[in-house]
C-alpha atoms as a PDB file:
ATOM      1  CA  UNK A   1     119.032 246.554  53.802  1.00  0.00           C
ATOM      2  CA  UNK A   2     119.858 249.591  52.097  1.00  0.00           C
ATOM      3  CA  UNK A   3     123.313 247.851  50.708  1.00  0.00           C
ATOM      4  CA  UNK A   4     121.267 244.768  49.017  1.00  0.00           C
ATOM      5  CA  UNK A   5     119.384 247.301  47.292  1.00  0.00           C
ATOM      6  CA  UNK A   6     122.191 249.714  45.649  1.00  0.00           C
ATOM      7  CA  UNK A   7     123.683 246.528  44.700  1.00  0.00           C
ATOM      8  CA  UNK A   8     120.514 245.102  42.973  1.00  0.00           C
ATOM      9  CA  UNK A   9     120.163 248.056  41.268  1.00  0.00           C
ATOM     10  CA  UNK A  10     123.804 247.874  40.122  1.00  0.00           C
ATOM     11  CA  UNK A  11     123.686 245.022  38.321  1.00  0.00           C
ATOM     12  CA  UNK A  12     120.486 245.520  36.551  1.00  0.00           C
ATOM     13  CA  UNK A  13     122.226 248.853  35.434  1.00  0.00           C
ATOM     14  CA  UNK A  14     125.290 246.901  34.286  1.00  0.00           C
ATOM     15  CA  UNK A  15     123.617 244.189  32.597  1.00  0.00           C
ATOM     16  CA  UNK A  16     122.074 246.372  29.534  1.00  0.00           C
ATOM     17  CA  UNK A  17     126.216 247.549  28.779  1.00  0.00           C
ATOM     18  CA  UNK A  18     127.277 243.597  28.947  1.00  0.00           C
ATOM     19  CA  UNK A  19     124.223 243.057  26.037  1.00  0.00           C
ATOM     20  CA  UNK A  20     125.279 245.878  23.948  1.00  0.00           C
ATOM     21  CA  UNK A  21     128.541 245.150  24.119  1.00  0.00           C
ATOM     22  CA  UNK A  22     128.584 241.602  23.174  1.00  0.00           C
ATOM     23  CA  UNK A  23     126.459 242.530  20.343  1.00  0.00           C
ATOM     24  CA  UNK A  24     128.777 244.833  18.944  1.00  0.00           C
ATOM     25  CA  UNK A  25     131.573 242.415  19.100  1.00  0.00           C
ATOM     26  CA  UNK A  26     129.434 239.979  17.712  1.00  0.00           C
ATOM     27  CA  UNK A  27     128.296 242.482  14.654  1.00  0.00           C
ATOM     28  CA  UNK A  28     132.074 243.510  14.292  1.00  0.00           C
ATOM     29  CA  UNK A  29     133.009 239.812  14.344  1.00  0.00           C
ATOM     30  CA  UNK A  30     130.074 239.033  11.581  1.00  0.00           C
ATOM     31  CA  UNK A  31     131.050 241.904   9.190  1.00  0.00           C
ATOM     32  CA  UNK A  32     134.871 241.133   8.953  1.00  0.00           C
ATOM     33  CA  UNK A  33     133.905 237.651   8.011  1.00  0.00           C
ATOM     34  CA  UNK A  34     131.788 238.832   5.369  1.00  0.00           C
ATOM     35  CA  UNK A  35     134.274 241.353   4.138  1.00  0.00           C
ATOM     36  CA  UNK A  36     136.835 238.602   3.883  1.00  0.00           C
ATOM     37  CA  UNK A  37     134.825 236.409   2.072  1.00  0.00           C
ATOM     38  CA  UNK A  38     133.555 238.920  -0.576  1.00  0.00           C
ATOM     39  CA  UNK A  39     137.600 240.246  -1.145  1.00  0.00           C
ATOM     40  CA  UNK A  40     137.567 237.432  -4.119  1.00  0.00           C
ATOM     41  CA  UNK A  41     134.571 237.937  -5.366  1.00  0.00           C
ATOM     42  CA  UNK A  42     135.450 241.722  -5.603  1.00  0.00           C
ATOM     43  CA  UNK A  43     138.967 241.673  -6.986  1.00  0.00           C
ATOM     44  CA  UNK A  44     137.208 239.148  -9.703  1.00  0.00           C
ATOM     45  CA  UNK A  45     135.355 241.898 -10.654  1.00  0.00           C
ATOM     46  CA  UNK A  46     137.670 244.522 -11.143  1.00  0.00           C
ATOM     47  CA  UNK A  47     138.121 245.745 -14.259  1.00  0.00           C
ATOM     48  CA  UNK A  48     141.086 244.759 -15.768  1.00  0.00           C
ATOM     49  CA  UNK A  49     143.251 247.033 -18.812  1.00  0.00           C
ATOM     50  CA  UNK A  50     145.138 245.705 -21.674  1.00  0.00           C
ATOM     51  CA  UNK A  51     147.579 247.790 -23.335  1.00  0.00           C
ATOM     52  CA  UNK A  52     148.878 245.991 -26.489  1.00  0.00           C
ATOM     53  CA  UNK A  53     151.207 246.991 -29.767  1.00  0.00           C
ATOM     54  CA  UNK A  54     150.937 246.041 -32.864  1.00  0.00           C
ATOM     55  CA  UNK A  55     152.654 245.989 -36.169  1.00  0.00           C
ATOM     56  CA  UNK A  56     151.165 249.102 -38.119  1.00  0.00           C
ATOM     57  CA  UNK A  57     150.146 248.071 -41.312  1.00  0.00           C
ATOM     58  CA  UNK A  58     150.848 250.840 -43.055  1.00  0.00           C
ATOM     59  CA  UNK A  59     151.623 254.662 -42.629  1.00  0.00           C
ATOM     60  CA  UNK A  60     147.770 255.760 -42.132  1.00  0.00           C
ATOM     61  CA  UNK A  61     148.046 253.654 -39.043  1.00  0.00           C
ATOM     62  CA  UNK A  62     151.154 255.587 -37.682  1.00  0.00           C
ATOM     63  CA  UNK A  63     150.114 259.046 -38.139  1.00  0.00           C
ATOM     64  CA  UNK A  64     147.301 258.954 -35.686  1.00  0.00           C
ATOM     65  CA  UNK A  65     150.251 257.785 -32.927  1.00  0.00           C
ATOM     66  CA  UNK A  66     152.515 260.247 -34.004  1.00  0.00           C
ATOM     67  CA  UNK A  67     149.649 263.152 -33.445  1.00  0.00           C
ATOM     68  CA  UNK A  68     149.102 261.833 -29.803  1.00  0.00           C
ATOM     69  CA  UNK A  69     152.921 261.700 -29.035  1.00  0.00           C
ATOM     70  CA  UNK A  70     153.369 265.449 -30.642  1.00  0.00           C
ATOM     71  CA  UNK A  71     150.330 266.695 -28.937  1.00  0.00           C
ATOM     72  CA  UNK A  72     151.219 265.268 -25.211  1.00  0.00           C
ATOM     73  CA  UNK A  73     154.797 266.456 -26.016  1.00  0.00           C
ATOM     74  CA  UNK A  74     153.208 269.955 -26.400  1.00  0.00           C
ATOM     75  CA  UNK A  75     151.387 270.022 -23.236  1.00  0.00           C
ATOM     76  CA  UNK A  76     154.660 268.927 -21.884  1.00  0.00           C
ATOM     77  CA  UNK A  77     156.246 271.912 -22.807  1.00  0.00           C
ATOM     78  CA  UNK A  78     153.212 274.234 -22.543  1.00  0.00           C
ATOM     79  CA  UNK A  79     154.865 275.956 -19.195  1.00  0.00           C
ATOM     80  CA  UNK A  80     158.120 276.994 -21.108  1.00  0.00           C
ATOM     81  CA  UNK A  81     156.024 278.324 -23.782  1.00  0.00           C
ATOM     82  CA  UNK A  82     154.106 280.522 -21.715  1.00  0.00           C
ATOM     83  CA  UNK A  83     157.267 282.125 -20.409  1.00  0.00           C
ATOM     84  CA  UNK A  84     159.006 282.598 -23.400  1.00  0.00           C
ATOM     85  CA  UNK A  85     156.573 283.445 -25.888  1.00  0.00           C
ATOM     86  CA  UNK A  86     154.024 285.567 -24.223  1.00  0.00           C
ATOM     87  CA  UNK A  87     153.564 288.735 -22.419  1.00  0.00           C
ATOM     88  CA  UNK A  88     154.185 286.968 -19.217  1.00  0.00           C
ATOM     89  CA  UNK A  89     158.301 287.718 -18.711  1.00  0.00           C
ATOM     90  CA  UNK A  90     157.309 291.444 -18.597  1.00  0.00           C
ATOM     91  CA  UNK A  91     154.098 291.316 -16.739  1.00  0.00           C
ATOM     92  CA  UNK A  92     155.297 289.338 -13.874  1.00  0.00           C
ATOM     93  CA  UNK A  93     158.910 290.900 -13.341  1.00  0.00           C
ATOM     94  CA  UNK A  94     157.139 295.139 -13.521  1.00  0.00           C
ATOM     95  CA  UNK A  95     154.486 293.469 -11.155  1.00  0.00           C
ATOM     96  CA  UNK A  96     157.441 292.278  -8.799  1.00  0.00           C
ATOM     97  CA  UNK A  97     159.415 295.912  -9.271  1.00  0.00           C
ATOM     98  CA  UNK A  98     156.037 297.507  -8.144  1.00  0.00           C
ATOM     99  CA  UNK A  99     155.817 295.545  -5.021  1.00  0.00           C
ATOM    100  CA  UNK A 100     159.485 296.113  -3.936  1.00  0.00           C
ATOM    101  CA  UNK A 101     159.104 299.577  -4.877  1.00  0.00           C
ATOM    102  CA  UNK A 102     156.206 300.197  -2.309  1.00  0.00           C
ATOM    103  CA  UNK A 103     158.007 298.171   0.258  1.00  0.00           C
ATOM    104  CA  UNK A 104     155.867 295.541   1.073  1.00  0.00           C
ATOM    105  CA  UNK A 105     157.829 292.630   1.150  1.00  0.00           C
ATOM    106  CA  UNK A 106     155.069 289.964   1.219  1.00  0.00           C
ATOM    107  CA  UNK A 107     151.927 292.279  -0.173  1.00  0.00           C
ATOM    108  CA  UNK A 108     150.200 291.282  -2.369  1.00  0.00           C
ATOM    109  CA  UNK A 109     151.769 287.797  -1.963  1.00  0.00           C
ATOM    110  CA  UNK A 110     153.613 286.270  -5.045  1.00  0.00           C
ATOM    111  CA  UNK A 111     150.467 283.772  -5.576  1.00  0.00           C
ATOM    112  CA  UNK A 112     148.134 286.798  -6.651  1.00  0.00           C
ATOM    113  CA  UNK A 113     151.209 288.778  -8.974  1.00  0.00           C
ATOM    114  CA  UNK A 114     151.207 285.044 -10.499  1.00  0.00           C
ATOM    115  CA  UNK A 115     147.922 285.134 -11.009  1.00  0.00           C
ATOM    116  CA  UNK A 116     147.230 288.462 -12.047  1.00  0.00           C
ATOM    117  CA  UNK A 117     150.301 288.242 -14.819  1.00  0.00           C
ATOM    118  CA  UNK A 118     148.797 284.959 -16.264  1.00  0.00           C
ATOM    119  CA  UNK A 119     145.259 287.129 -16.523  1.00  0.00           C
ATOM    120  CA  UNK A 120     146.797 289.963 -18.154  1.00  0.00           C
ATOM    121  CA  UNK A 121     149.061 287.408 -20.253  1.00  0.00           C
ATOM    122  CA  UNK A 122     145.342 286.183 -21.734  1.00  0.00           C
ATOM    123  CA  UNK A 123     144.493 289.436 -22.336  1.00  0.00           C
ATOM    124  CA  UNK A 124     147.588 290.778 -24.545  1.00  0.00           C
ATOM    125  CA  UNK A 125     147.618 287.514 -25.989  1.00  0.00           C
ATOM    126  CA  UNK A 126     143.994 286.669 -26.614  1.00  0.00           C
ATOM    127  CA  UNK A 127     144.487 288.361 -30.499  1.00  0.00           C
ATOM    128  CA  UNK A 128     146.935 286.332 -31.140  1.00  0.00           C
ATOM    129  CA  UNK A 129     145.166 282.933 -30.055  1.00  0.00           C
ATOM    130  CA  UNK A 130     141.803 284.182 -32.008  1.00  0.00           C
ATOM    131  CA  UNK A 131     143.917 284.241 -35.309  1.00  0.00           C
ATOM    132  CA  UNK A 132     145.607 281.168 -34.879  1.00  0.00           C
ATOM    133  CA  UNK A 133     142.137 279.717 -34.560  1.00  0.00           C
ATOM    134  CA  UNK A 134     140.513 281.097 -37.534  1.00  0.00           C
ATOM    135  CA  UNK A 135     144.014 280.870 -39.796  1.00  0.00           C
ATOM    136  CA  UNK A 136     145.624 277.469 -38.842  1.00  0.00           C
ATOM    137  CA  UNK A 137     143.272 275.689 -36.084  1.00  0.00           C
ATOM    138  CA  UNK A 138     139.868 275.947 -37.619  1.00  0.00           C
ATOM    139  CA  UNK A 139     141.245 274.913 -41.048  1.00  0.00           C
ATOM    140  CA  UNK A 140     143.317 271.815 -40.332  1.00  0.00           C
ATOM    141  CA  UNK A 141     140.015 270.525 -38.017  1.00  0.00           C
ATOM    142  CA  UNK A 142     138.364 270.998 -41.123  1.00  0.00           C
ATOM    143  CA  UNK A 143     140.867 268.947 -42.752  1.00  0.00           C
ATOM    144  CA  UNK A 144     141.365 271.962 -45.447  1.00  0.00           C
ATOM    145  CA  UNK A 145     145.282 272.111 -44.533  1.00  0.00           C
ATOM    146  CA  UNK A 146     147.654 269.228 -43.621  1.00  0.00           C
ATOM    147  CA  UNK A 147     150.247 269.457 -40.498  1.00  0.00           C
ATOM    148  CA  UNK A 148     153.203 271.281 -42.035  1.00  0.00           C
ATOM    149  CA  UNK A 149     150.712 274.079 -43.342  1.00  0.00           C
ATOM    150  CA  UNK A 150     149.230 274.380 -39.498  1.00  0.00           C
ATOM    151  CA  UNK A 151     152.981 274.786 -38.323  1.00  0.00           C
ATOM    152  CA  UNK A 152     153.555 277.342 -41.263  1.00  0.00           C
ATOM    153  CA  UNK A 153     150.725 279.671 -40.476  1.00  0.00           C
ATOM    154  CA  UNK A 154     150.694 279.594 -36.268  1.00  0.00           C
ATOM    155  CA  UNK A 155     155.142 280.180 -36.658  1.00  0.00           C
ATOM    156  CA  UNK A 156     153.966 283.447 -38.837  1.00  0.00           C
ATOM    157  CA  UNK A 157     151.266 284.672 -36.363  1.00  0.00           C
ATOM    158  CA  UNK A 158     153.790 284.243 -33.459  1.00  0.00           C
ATOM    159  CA  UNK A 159     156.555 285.913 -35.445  1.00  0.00           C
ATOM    160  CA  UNK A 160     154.384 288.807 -36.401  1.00  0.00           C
ATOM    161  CA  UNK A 161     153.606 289.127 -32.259  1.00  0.00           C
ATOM    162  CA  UNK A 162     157.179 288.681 -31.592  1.00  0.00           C
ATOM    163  CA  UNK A 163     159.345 290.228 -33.672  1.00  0.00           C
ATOM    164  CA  UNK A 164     158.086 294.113 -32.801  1.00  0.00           C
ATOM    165  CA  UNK A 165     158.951 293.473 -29.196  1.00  0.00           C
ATOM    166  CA  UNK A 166     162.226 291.744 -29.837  1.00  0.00           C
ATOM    167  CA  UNK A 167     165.244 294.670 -30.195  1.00  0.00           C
ATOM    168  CA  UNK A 168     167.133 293.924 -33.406  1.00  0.00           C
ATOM    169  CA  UNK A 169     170.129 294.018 -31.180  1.00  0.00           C
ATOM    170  CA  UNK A 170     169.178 290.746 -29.042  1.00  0.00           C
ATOM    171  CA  UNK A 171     167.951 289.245 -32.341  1.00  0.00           C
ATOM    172  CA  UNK A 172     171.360 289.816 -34.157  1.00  0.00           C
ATOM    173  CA  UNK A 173     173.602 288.370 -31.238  1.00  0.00           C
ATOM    174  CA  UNK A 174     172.017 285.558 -31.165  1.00  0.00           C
ATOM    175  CA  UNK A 175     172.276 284.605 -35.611  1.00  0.00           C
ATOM    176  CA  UNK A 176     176.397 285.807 -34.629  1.00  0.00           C
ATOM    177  CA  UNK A 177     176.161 283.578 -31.763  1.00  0.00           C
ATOM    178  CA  UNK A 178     174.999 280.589 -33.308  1.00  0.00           C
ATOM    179  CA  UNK A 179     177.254 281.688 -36.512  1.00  0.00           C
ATOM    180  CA  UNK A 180     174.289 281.160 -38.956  1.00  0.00           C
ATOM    181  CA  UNK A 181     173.379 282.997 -42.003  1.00  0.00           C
ATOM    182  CA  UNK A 182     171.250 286.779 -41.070  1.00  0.00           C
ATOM    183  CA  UNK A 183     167.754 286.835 -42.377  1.00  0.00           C
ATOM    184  CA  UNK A 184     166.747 289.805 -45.143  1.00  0.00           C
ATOM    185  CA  UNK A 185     163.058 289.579 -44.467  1.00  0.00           C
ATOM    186  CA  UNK A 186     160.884 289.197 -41.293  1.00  0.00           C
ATOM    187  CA  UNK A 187     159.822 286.149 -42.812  1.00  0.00           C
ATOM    188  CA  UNK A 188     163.141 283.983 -42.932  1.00  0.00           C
ATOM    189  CA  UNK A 189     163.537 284.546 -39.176  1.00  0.00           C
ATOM    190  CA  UNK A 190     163.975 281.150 -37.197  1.00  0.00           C
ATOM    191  CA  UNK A 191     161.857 280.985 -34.337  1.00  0.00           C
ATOM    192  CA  UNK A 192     164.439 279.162 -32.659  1.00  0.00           C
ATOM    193  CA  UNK A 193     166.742 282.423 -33.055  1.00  0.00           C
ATOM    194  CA  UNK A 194     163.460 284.936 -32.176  1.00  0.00           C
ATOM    195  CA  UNK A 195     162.239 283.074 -29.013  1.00  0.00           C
ATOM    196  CA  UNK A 196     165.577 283.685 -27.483  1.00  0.00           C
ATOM    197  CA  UNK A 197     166.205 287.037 -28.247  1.00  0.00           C
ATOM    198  CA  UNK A 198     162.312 287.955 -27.135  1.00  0.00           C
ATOM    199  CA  UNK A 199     162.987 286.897 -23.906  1.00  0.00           C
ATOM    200  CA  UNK A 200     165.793 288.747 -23.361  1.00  0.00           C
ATOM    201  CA  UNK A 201     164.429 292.407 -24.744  1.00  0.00           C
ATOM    202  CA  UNK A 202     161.391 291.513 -22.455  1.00  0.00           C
ATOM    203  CA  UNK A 203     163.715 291.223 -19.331  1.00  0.00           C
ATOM    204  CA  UNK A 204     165.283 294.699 -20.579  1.00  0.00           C
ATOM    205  CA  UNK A 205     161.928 296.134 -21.092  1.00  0.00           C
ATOM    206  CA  UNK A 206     160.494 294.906 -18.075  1.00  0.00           C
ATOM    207  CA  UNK A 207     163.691 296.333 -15.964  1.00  0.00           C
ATOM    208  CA  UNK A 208     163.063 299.702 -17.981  1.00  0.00           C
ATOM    209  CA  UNK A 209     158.953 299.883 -16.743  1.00  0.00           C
ATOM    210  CA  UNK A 210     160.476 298.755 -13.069  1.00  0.00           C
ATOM    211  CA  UNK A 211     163.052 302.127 -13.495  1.00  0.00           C
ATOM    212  CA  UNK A 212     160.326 304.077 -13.907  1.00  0.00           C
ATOM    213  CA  UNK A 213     158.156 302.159 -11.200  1.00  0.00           C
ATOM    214  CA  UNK A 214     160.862 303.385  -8.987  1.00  0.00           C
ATOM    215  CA  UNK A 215     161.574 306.688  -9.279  1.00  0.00           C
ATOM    216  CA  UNK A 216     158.705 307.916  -7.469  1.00  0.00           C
ATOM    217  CA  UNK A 217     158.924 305.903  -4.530  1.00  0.00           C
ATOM    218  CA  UNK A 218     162.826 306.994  -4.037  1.00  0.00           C
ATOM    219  CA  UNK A 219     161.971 310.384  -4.440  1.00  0.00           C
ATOM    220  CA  UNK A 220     159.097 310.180  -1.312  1.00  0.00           C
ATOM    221  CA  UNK A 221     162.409 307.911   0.688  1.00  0.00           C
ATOM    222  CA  UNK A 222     164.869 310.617   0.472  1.00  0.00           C
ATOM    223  CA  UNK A 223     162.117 313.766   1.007  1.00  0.00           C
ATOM    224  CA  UNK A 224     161.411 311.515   4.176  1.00  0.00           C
ATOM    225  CA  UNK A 225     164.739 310.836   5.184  1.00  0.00           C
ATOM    226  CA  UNK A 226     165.884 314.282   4.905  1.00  0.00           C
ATOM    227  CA  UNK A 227     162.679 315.303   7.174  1.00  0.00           C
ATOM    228  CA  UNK A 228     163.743 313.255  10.073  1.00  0.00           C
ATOM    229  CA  UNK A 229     167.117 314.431  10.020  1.00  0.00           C
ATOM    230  CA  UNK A 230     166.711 317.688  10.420  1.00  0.00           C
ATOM    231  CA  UNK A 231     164.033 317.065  12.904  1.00  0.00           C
ATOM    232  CA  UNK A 232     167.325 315.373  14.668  1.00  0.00           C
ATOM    233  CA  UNK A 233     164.969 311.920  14.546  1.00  0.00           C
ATOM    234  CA  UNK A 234     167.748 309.824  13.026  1.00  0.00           C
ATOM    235  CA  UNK A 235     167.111 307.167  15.243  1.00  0.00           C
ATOM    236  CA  UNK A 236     163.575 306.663  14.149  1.00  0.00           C
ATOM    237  CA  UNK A 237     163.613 304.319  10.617  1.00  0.00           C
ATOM    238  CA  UNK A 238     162.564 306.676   7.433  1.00  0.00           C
ATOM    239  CA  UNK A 239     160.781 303.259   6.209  1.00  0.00           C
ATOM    240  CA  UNK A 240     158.729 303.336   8.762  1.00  0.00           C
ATOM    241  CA  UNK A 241     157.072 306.577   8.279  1.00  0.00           C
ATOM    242  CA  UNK A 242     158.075 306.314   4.271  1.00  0.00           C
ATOM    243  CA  UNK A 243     156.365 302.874   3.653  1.00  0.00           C
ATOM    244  CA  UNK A 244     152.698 303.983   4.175  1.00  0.00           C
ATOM    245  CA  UNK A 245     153.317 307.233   2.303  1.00  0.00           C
ATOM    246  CA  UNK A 246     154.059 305.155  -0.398  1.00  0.00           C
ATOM    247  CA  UNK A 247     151.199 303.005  -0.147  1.00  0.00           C
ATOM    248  CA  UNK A 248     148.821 305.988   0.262  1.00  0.00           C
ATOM    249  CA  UNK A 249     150.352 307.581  -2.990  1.00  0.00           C
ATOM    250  CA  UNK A 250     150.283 304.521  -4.834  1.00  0.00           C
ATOM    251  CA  UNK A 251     146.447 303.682  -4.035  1.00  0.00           C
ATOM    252  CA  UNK A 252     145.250 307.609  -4.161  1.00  0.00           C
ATOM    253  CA  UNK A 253     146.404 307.642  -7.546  1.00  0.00           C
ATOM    254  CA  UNK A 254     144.886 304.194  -8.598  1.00  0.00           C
ATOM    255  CA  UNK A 255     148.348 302.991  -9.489  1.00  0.00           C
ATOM    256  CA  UNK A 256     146.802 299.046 -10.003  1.00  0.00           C
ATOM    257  CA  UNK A 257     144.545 300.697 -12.546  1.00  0.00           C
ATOM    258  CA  UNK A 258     147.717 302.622 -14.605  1.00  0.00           C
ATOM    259  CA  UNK A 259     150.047 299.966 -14.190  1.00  0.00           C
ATOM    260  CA  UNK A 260     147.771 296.737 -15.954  1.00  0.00           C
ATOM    261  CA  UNK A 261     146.494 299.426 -18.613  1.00  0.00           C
ATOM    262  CA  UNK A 262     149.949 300.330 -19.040  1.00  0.00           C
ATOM    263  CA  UNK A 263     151.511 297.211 -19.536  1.00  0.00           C
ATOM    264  CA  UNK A 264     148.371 295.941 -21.651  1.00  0.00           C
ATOM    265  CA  UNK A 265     149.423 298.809 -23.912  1.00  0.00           C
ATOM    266  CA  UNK A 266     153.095 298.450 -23.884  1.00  0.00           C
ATOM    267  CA  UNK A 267     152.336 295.154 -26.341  1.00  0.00           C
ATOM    268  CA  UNK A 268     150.013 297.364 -28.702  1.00  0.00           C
ATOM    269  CA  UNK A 269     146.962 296.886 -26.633  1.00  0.00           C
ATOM    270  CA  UNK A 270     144.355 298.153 -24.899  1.00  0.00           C
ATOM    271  CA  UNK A 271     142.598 302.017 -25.844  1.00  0.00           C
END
């Protein structure tokens, strides 16, 4: 008797599972059709997009298209222009001097030197991109100056940023190089000549700051080095004992603080 019974009970378990079950094949079943037949209904309602060209009547009707193919060509380009006409060359390469100079390979990873030059880069630069508003951007939105005039007055605010940082040297080379005619004023200089020759005084600059980064740091290497050898410890590495000197030094003397304020400075900046 007590085998009739557990298998009674069994199937009246069981039968609940068979139920659901069938009903949620049956529900699957019922949705798929319905998403089937609705596919139509839904790619009919799609929006669709229509790009057409036609024959400009005149010149007013190119000029608007030729403002929207300069302006995405810009933005195209903005990357390059951020390296090499801006603070940024000298920011980021003294920020990557400083961290091989402490002798932390990997800290602070590249992503925050990145980001802390492009924050200092709006900082130096933020005079610069305040005049060009009020001189050449605000005016040509308020349709008192035409295109050529808004290229005239933002090429003689960048010149005026980049010609004191440019050596005369670079700037020189590059009108011999080219074998063009060299400028008598600051304001026949081509900014196709300048640009260049900025980029390379920054590098020069930058490696000059990352000199001076240096010297400290080799100076606590070889006091530590010399240490362990005549302790007759040569087999124990002078980084090792060296590398959080150097990061002690570098934080008891607030050497983040010194080095943005310096290189904020270095472009005329800053108190």
């Amino acid at each position: 008797m007590p085998t009739p019974t557990l298998t009674t009970h069994t199937r009246r378990r069981s039968a609940p599972h068979r139920t659901f079950g069938s009903l949620g094949r049956g529900v699957g079943i019922g949705l798929g059709a319905a998403l089937v037949l609705a596919l139509p209904t839904i790619a009919a309602a799609q929006p669709s997009l229509q790009i057409s060209i036609t024959d400009p009547e005149g010149p007013s009707q190119v000029v608007p298209t030729l403002k929207i193919l300069g302006l995405l060509t810009i933005l195209s380009i903005a990357p390059g222009i951020l390296v090499t006409m801006t603070s940024f060359t000298r920011i980021v390469v003294v920020l990557s001097f400083t961290r091989q100079a402490l002798g932390t390979q990997t800290v602070p990873p590249m992503q925050v030197l990145l980001a802390l030059s492009l924050l200092l880069t709006f900082v130096t630069m933020a005079p610069v991109a305040r005049r060009v508003d009020a001189e050449a951007l605000t005016p040509y939105v308020e349709e008192r100056i035409d295109e050529g005039e808004l290229y005239d007055r933002t090429a003689a605010i960048v010149r005026e940023f980049l010609l004191p940082q440019t050596r005369e040297s670079d700037l020189l080379a590059f009108y011999d190089l080219s074998q063009t005619d060299r400028p008598t004023t600051p304001e026949e200089v081509d900014l196709s000549m300048l640009v260049p020759a900025f980029v390379v005084s920054e590098l020069r600059t930058g490696f000059e700051m990352g000199f001076l980064i240096f010297l400290p740091f080799v100076l606590v290497d070889l006091v530590v080095a010399s240490i362990l050898t005549a302790m007759g410890m040569v087999m124990l590495p002078p980084t090792m004992i060296s590398a959080p000197l150097k990061v002690l030094l570098f934080v008891v003397v607030d050497g983040w603080s010194l080095l943005t304020q310096s290189l904020v400075a270095s472009f005329g900046g800053g108190p």
